[in-house]
Protein backbone atom coordinates (compact mmCIF):
# COMPACT_ATOMS: atom_id res chain seq x y z
CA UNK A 1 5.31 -22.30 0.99
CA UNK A 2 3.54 -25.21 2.73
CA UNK A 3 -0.07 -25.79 2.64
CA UNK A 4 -0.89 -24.58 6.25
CA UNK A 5 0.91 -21.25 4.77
CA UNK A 6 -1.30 -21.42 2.06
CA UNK A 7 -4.40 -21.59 3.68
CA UNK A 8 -3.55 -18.08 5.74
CA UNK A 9 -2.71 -16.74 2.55
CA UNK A 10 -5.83 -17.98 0.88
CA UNK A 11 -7.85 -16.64 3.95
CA UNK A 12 -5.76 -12.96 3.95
CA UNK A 13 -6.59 -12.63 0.61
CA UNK A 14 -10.13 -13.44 0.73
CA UNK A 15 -10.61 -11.21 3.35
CA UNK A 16 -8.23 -8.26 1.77
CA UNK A 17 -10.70 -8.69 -0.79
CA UNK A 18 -14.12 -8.68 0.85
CA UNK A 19 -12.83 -5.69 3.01
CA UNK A 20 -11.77 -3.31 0.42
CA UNK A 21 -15.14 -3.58 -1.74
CA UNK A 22 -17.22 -3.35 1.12
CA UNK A 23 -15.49 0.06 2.32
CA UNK A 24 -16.33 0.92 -1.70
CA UNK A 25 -19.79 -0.23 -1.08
CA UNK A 26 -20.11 1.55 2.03
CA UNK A 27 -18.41 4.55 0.72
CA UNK A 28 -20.36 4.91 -3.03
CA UNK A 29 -23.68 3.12 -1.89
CA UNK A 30 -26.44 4.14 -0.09
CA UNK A 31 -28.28 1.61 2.22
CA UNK A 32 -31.01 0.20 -0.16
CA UNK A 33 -29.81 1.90 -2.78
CA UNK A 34 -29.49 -0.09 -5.73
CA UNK A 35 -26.93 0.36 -8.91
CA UNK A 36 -27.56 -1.50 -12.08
CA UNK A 37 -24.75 -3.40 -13.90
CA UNK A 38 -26.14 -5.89 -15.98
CA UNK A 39 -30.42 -4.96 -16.35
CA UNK A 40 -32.46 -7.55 -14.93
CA UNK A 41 -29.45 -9.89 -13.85
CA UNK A 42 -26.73 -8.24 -11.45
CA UNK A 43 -27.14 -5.12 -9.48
CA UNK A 44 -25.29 -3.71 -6.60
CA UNK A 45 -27.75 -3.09 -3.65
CA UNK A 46 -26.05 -2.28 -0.12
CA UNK A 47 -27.66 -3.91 2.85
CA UNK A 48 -27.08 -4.12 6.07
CA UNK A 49 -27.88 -7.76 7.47
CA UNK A 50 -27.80 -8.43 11.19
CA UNK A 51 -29.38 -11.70 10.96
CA UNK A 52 -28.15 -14.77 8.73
CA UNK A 53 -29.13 -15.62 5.66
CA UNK A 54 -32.73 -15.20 4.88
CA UNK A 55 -32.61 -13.27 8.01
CA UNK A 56 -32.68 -16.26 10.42
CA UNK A 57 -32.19 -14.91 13.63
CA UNK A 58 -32.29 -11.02 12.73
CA UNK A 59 -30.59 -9.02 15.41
CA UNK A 60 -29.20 -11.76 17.41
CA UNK A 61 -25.41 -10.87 16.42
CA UNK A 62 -23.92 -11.86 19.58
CA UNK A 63 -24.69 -15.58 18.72
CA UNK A 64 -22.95 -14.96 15.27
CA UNK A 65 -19.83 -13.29 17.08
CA UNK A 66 -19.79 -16.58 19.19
CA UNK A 67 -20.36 -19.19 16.61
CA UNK A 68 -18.09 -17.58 14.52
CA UNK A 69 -15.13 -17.50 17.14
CA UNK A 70 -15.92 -20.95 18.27
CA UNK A 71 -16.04 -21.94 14.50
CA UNK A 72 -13.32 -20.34 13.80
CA UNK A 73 -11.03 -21.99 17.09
CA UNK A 74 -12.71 -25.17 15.90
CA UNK A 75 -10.98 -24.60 12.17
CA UNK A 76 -7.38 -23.84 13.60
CA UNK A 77 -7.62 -26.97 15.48
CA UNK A 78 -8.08 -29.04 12.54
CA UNK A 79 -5.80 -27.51 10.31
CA UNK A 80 -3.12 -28.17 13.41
CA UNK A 81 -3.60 -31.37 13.82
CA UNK A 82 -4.13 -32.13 9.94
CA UNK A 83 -0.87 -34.16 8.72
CA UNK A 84 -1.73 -34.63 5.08
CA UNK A 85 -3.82 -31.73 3.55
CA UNK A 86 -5.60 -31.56 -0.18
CA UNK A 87 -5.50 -28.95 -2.37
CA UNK A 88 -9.33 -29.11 -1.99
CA UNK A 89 -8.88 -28.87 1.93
CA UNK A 90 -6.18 -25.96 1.45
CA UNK A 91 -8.54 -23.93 -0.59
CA UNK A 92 -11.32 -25.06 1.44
CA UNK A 93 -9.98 -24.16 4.81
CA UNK A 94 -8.34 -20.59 3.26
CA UNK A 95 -11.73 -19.66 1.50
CA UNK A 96 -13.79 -20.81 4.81
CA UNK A 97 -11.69 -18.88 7.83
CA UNK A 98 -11.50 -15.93 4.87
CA UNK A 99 -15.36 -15.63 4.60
CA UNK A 100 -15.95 -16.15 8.17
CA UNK A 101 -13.40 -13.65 9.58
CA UNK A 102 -14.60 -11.04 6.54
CA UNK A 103 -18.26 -11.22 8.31
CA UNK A 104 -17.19 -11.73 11.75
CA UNK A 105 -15.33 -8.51 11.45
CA UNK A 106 -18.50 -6.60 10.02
CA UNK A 107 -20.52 -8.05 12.85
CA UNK A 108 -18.16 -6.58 15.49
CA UNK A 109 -17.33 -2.93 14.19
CA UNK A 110 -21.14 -2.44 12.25
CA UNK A 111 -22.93 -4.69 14.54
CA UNK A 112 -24.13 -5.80 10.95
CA UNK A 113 -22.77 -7.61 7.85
CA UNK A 114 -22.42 -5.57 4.78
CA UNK A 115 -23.99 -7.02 1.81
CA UNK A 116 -24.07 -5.95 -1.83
CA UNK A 117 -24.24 -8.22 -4.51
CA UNK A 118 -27.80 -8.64 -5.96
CA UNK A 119 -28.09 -11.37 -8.63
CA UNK A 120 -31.58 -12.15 -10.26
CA UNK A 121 -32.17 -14.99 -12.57
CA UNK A 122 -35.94 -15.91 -14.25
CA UNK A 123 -36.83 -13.04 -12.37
CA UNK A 124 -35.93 -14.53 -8.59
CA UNK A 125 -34.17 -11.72 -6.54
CA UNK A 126 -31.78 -13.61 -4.48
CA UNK A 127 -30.70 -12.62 -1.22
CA UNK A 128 -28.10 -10.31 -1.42
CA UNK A 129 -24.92 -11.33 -0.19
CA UNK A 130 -21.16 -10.34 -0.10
CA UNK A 131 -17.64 -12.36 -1.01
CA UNK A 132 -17.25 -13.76 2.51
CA UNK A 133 -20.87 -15.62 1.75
CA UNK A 134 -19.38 -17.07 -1.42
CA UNK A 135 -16.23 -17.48 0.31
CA UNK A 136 -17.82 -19.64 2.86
CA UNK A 137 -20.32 -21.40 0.64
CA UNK A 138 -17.37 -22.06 -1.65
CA UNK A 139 -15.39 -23.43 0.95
CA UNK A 140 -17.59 -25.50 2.60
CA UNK A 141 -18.27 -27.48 -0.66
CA UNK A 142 -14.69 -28.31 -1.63
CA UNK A 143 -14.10 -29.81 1.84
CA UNK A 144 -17.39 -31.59 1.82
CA UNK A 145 -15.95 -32.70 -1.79
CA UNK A 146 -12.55 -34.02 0.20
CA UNK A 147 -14.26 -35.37 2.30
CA UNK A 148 -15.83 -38.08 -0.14
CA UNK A 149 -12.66 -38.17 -2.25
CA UNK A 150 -10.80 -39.14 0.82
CA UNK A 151 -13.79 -42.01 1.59
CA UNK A 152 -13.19 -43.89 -1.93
């Protein structure tokens, strides 16, 4: 398989996998309602976010249907024109258009992205979030990463 293969792959599965728990979320789980897993350290609490994280720009999910597409065209562009790809960059790129396509796809059927994992640690309740987030937060690091591999 070559590594612009790879990268749809990487992306289809991430995806695959944000889509089916989220239709498990939003078929078990209330909104707001919480389930315990581990006490005072992971829960799963559904939540419907229309904003960004820390809900920057609440209700404005237009803009995140266009930054996303634009993003997204951006992404394909690069990977095109890309002769000599990482590993880093092919999980990078795979985890990144994954995550983003996994929220842009909530965005445009809920108007909303459907979050549900609820971590606390030393009693912080972090924002909940979903497996595009990590997807995306994961990816963005391993091609910053590249990128100052690729500099030395």
């Amino acid at each position: 398989m070559t590594k612009k293969k790879m990268i749809y792959t990487i992306a289809a599965i991430t995806f695959l996998i944000d889509f089916f728990l989220k239709r498990l979320v939003i078929a078990k789980i209330n909104i707001s309602e919480s389930i315990e897993v581990v006490k005072d350290f992971f829960y799963f609490t559904r939540v419907e976010n229309n904003g960004a994280a820390f809900g920057i720009l609440d209700g404005k999910v237009f803009i995140f249907i266009l930054i996303a597409f634009f993003f997204l065209i951006y992404l394909f562009k690069m990977i095109k024109e890309e002769k000599l790809l990482t590993k880093l960059e092919v999980a990078g790129y795979g985890l990144l258009i994954g995550g983003i396509v996994g929220n842009f796809y909530d965005r445009v059927l809920y108007g909303a992205v459907i979050d549900f994992i609820n971590v606390y640690i030393f009693n912080y309740d972090f924002p909940v979030f979903n497996i595009a987030d990590s997807a995306i937060i994961i990816g963005t690091f391993l091609l910053i990463i590249s990128i100052f591999q690729k500099e030395k």
